[in-house]
PDB file of N, CA and C in Angstrom:
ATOM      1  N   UNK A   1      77.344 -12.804  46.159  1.00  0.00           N
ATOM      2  CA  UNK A   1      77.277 -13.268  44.815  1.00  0.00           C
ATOM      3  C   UNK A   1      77.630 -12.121  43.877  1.00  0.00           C
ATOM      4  N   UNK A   2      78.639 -12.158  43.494  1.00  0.00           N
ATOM      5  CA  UNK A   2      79.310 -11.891  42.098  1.00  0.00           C
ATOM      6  C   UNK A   2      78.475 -11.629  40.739  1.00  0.00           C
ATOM      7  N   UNK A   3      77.925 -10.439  40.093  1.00  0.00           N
ATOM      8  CA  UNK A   3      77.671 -10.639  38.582  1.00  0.00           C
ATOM      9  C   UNK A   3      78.426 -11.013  37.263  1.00  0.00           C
ATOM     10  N   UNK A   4      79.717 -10.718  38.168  1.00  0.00           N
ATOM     11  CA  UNK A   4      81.264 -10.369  37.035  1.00  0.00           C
ATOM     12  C   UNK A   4      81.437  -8.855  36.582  1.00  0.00           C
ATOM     13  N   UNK A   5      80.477  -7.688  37.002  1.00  0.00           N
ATOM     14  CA  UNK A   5      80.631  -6.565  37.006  1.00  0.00           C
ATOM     15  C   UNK A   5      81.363  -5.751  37.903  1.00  0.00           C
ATOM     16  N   UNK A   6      82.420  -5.342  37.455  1.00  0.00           N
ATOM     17  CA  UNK A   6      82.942  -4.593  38.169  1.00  0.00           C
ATOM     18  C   UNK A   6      83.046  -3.258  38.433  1.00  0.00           C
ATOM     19  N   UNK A   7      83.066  -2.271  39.387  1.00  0.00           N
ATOM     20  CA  UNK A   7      83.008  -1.058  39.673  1.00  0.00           C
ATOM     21  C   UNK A   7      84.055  -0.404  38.855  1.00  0.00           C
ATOM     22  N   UNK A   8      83.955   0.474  38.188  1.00  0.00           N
ATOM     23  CA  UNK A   8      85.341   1.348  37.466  1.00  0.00           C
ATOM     24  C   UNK A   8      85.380   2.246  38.149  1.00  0.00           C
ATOM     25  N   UNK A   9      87.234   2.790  38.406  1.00  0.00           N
ATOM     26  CA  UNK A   9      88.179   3.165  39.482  1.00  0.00           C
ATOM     27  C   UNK A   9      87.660   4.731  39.044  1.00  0.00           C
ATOM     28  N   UNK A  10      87.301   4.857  37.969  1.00  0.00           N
ATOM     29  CA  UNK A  10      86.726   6.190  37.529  1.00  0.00           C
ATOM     30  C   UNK A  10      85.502   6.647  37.744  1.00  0.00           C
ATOM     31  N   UNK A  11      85.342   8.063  37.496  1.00  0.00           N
ATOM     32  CA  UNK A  11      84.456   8.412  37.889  1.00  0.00           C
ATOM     33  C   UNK A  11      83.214   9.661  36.982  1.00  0.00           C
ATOM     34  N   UNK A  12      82.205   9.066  36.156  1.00  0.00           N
ATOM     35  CA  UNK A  12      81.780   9.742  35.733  1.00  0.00           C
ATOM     36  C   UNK A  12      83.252  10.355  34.243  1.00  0.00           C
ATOM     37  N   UNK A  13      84.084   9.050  33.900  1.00  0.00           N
ATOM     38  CA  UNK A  13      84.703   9.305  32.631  1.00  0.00           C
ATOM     39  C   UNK A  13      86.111  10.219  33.314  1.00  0.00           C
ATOM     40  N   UNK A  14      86.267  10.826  34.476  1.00  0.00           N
ATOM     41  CA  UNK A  14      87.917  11.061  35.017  1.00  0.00           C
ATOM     42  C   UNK A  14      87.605  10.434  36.135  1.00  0.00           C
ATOM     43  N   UNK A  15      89.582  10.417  35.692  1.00  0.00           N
ATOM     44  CA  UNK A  15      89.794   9.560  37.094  1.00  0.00           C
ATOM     45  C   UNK A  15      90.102   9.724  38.530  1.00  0.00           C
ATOM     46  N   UNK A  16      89.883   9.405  39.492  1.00  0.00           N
ATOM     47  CA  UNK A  16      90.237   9.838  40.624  1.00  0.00           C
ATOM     48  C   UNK A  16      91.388  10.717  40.739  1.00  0.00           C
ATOM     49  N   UNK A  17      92.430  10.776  40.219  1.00  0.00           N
ATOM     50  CA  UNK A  17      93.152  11.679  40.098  1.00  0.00           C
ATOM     51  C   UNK A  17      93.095  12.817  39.924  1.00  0.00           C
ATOM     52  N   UNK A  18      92.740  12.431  38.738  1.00  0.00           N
ATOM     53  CA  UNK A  18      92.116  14.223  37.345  1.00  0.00           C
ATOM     54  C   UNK A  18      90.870  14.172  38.636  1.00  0.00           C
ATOM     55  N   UNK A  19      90.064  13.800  39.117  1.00  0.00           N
ATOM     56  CA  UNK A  19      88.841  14.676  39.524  1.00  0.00           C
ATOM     57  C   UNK A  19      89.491  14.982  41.128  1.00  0.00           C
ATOM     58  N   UNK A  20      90.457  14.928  41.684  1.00  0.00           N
ATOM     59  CA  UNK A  20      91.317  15.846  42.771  1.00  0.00           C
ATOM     60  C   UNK A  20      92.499  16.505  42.212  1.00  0.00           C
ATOM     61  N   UNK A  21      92.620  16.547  41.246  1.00  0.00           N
ATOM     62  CA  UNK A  21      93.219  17.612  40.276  1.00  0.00           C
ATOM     63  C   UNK A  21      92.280  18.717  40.225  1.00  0.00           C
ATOM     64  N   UNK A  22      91.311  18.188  39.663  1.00  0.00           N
ATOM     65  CA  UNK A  22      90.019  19.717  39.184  1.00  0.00           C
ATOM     66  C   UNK A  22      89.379  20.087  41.114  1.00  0.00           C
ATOM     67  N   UNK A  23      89.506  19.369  41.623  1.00  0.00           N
ATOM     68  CA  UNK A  23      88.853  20.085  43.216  1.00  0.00           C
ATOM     69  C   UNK A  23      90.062  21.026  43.483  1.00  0.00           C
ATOM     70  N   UNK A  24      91.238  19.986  43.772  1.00  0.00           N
ATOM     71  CA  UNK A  24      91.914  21.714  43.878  1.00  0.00           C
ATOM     72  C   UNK A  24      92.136  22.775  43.137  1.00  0.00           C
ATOM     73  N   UNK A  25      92.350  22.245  41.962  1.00  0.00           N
ATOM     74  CA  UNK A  25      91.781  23.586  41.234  1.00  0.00           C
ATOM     75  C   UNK A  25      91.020  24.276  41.383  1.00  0.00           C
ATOM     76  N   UNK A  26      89.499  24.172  41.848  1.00  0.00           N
ATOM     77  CA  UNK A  26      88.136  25.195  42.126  1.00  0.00           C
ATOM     78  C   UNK A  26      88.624  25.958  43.505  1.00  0.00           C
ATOM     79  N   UNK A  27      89.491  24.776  44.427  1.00  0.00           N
ATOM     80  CA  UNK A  27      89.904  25.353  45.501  1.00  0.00           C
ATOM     81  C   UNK A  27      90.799  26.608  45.622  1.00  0.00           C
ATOM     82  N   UNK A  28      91.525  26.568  44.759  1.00  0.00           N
ATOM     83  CA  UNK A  28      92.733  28.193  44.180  1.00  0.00           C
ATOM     84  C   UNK A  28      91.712  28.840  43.190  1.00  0.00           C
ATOM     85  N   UNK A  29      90.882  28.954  43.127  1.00  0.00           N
ATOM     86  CA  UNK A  29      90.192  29.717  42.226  1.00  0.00           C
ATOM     87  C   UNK A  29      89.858  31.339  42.974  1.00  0.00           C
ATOM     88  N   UNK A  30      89.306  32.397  42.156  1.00  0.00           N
ATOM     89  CA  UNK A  30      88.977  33.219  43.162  1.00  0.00           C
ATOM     90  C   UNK A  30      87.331  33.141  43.742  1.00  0.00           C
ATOM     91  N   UNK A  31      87.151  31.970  43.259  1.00  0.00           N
ATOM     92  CA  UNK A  31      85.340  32.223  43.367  1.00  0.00           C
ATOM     93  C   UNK A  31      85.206  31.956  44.851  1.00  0.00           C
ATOM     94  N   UNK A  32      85.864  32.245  45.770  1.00  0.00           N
ATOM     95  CA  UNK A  32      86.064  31.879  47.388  1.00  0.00           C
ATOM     96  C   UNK A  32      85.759  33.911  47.455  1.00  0.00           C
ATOM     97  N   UNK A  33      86.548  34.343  46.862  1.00  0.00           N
ATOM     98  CA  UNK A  33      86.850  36.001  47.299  1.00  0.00           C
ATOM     99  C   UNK A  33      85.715  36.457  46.507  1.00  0.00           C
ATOM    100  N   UNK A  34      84.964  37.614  46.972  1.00  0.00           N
ATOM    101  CA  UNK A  34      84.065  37.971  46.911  1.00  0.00           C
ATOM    102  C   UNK A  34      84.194  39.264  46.232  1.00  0.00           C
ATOM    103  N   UNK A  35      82.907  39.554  45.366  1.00  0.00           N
ATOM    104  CA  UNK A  35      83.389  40.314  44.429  1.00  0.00           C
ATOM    105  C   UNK A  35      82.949  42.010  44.676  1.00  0.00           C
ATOM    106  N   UNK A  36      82.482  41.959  45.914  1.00  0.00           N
ATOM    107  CA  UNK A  36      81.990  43.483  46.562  1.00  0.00           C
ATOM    108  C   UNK A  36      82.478  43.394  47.939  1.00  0.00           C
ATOM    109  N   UNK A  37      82.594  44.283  48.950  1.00  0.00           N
ATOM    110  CA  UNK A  37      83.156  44.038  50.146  1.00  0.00           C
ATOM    111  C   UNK A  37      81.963  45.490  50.588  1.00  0.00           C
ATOM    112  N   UNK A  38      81.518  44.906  52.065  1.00  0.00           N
ATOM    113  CA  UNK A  38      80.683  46.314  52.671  1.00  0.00           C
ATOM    114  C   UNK A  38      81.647  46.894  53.173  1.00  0.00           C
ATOM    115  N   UNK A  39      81.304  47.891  53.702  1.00  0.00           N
ATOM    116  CA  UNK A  39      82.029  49.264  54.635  1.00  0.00           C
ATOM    117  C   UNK A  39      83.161  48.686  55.969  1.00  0.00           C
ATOM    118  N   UNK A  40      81.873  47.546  56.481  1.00  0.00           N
ATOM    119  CA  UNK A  40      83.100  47.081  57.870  1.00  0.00           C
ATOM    120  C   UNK A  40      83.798  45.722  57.230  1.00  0.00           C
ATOM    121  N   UNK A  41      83.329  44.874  56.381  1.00  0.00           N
ATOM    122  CA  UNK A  41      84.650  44.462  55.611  1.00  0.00           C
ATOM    123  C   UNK A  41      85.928  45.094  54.969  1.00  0.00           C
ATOM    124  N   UNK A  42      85.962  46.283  54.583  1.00  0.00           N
ATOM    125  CA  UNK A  42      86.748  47.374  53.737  1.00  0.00           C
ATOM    126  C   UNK A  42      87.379  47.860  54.815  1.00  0.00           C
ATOM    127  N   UNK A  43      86.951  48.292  56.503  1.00  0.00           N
ATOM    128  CA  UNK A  43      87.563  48.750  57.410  1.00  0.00           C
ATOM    129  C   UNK A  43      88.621  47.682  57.982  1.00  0.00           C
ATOM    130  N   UNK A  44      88.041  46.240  58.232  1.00  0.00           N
ATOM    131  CA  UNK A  44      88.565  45.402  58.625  1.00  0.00           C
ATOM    132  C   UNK A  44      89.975  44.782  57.713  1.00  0.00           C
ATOM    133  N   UNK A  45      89.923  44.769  56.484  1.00  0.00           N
ATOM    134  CA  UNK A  45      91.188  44.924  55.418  1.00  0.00           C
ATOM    135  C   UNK A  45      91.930  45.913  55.672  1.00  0.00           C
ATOM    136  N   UNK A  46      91.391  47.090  55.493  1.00  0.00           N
ATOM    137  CA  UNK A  46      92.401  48.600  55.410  1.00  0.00           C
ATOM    138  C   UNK A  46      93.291  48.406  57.234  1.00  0.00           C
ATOM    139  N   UNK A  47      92.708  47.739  58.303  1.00  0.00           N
ATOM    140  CA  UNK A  47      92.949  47.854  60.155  1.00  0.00           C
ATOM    141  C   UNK A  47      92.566  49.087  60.306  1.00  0.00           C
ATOM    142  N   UNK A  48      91.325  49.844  59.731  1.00  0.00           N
ATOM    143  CA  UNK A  48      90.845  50.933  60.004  1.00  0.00           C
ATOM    144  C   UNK A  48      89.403  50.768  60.760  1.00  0.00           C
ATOM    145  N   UNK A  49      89.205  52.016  61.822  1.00  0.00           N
ATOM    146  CA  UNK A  49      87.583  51.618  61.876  1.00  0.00           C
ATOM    147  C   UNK A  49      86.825  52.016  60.858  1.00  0.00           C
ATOM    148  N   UNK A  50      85.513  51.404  61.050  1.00  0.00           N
ATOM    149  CA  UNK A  50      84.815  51.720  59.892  1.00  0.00           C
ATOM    150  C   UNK A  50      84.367  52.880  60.160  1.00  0.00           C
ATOM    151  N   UNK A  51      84.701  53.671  61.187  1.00  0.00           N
ATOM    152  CA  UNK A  51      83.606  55.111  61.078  1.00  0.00           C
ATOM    153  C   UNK A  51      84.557  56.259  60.457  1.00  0.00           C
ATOM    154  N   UNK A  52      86.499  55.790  60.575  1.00  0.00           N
ATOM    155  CA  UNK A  52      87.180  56.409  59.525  1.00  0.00           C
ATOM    156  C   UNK A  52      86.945  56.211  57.962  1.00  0.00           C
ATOM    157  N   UNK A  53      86.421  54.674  57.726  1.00  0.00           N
ATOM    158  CA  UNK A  53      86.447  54.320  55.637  1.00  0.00           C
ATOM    159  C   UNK A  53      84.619  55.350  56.036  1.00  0.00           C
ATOM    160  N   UNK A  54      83.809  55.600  56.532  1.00  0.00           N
ATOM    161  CA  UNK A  54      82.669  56.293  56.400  1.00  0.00           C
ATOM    162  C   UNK A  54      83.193  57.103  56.111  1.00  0.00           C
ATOM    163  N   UNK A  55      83.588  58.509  57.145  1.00  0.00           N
ATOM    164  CA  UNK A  55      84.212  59.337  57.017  1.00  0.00           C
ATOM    165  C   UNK A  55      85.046  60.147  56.344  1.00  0.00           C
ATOM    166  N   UNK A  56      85.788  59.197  55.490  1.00  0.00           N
ATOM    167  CA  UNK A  56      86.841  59.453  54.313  1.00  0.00           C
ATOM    168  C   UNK A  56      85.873  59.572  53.530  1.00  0.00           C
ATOM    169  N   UNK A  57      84.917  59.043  53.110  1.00  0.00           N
ATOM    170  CA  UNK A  57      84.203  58.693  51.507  1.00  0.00           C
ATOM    171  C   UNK A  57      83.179  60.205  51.856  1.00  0.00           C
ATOM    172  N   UNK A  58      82.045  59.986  52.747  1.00  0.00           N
ATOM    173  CA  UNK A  58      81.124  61.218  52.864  1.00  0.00           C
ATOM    174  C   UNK A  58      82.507  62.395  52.683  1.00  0.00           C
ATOM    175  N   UNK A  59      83.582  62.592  53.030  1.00  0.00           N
ATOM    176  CA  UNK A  59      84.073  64.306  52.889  1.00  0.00           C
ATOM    177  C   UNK A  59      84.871  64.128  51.322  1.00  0.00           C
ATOM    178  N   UNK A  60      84.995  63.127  50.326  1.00  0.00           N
ATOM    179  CA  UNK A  60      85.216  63.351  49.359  1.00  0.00           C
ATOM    180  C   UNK A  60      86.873  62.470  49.043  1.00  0.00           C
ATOM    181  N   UNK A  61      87.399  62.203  50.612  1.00  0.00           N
ATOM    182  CA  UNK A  61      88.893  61.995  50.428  1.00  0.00           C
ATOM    183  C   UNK A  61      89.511  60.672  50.317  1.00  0.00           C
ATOM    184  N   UNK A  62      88.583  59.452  50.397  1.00  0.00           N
ATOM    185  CA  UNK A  62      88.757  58.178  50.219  1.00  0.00           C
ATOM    186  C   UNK A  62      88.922  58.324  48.404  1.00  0.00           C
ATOM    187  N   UNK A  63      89.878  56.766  48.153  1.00  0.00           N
ATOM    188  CA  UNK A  63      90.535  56.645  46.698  1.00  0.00           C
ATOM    189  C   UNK A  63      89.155  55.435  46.168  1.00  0.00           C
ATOM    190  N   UNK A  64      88.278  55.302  46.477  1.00  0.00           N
ATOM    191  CA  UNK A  64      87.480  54.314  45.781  1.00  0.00           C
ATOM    192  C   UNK A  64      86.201  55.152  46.431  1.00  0.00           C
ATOM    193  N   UNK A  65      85.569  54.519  44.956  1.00  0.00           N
ATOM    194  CA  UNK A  65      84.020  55.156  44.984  1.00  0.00           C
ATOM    195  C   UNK A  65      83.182  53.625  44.895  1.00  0.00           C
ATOM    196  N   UNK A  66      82.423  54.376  46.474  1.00  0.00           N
ATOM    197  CA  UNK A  66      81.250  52.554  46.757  1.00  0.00           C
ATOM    198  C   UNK A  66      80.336  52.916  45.841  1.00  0.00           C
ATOM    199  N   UNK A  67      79.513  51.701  45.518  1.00  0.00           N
ATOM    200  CA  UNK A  67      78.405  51.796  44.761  1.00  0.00           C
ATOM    201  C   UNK A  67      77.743  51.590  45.857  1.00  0.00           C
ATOM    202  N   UNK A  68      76.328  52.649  46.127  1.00  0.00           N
ATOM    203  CA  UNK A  68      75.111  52.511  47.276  1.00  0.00           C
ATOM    204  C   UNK A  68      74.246  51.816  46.591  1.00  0.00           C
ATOM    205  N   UNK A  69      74.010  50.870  47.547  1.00  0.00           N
ATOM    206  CA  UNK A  69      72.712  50.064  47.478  1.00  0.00           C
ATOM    207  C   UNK A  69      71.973  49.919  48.848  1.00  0.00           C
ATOM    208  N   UNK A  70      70.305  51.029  48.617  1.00  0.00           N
ATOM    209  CA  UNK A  70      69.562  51.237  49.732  1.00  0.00           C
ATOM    210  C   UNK A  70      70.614  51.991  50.668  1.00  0.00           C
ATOM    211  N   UNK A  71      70.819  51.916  52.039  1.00  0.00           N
ATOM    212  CA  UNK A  71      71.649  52.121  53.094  1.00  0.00           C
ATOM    213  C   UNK A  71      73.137  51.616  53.074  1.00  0.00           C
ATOM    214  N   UNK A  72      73.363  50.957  52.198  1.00  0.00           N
ATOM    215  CA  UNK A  72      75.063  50.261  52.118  1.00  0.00           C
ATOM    216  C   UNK A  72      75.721  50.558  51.254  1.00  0.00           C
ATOM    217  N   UNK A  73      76.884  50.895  51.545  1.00  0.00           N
ATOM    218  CA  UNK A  73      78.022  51.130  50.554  1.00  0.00           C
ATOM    219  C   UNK A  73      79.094  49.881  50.401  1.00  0.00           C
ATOM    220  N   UNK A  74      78.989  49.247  49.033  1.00  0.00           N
ATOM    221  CA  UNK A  74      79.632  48.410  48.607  1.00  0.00           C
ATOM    222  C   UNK A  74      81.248  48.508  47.437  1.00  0.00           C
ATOM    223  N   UNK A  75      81.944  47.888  47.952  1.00  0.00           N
ATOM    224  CA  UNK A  75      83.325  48.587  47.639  1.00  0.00           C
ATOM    225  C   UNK A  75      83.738  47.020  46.510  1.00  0.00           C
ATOM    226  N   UNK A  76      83.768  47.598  44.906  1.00  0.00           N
ATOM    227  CA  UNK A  76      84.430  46.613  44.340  1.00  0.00           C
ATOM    228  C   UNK A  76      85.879  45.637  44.879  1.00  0.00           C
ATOM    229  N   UNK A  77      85.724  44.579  44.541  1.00  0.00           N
ATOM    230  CA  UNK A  77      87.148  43.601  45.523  1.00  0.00           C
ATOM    231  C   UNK A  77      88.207  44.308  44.531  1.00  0.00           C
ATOM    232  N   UNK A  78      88.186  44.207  44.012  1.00  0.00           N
ATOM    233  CA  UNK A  78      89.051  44.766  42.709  1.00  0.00           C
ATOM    234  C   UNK A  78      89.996  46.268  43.164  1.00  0.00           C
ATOM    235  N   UNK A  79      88.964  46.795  43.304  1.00  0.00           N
ATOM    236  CA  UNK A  79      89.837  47.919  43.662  1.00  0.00           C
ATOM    237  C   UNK A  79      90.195  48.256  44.902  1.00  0.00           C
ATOM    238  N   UNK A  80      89.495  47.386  46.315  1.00  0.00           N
ATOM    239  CA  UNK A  80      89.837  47.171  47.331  1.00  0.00           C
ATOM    240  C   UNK A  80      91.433  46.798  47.413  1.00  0.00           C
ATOM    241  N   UNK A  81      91.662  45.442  46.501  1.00  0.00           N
ATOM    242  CA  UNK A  81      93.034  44.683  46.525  1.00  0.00           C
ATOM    243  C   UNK A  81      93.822  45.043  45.997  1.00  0.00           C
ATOM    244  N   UNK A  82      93.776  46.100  45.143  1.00  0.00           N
ATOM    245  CA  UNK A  82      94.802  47.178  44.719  1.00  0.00           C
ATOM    246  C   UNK A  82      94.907  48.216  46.127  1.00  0.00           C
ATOM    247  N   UNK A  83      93.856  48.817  46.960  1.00  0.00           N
ATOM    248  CA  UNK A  83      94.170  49.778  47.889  1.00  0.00           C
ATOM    249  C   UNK A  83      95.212  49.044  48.900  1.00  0.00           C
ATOM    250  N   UNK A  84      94.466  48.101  49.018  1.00  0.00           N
ATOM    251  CA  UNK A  84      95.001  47.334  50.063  1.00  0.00           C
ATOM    252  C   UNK A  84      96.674  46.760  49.562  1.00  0.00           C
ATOM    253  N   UNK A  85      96.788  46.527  48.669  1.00  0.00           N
ATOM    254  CA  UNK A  85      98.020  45.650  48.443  1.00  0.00           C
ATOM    255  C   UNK A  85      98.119  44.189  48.229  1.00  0.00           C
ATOM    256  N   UNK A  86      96.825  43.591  47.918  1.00  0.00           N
ATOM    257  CA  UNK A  86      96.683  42.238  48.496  1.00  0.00           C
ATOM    258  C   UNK A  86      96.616  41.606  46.982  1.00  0.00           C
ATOM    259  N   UNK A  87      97.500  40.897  46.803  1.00  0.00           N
ATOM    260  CA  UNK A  87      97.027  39.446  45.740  1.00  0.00           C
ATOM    261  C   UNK A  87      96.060  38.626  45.454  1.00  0.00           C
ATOM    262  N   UNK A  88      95.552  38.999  45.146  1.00  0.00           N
ATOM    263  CA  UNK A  88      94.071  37.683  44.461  1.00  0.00           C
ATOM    264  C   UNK A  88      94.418  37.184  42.995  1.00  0.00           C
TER     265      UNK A  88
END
């Protein structure tokens, strides 16, 4: 039984379209890439081990300065993807 109400093709005011328009959009966004990288993430980008990106930074000769937090050294993405070469 029928009220005569019908479901609208929309959703919450956009339409199915526009609202897989805006998903892929969030999907190309950078909020996927992360905005600090640890030591063996930073090794694993550079194809270095991580006991060389240690190594470089304790003797002074690595090009980015981690910010320590407790026991970890955290490497802005930012200036990672400039070392690295990488597009974000």
């Amino acid at each position: 039984m029928t009220s005569g109400w019908r479901r609208s093709t929309t959703n919450g005011g956009a339409s199915t379209e526009r609202r897989e328009t805006i998903m892929a959009e969030r999907k190309n966004t950078t909020a996927d890439t992360p905005l600090w990288y640890t030591e063996d993430e930073l090794a694993s980008l550079l194809r270095v081990h991580r006991s060389t990106v240690s190594r470089r930074v304790r003797a002074g000769s690595f090009p980015l300065t981690p910010l320590v937090v407790g026991a970890k050294r955290l490497y802005a993405a930012s200036e990672v993807h400039r070392l690295a070469g990488l597009a974000v």
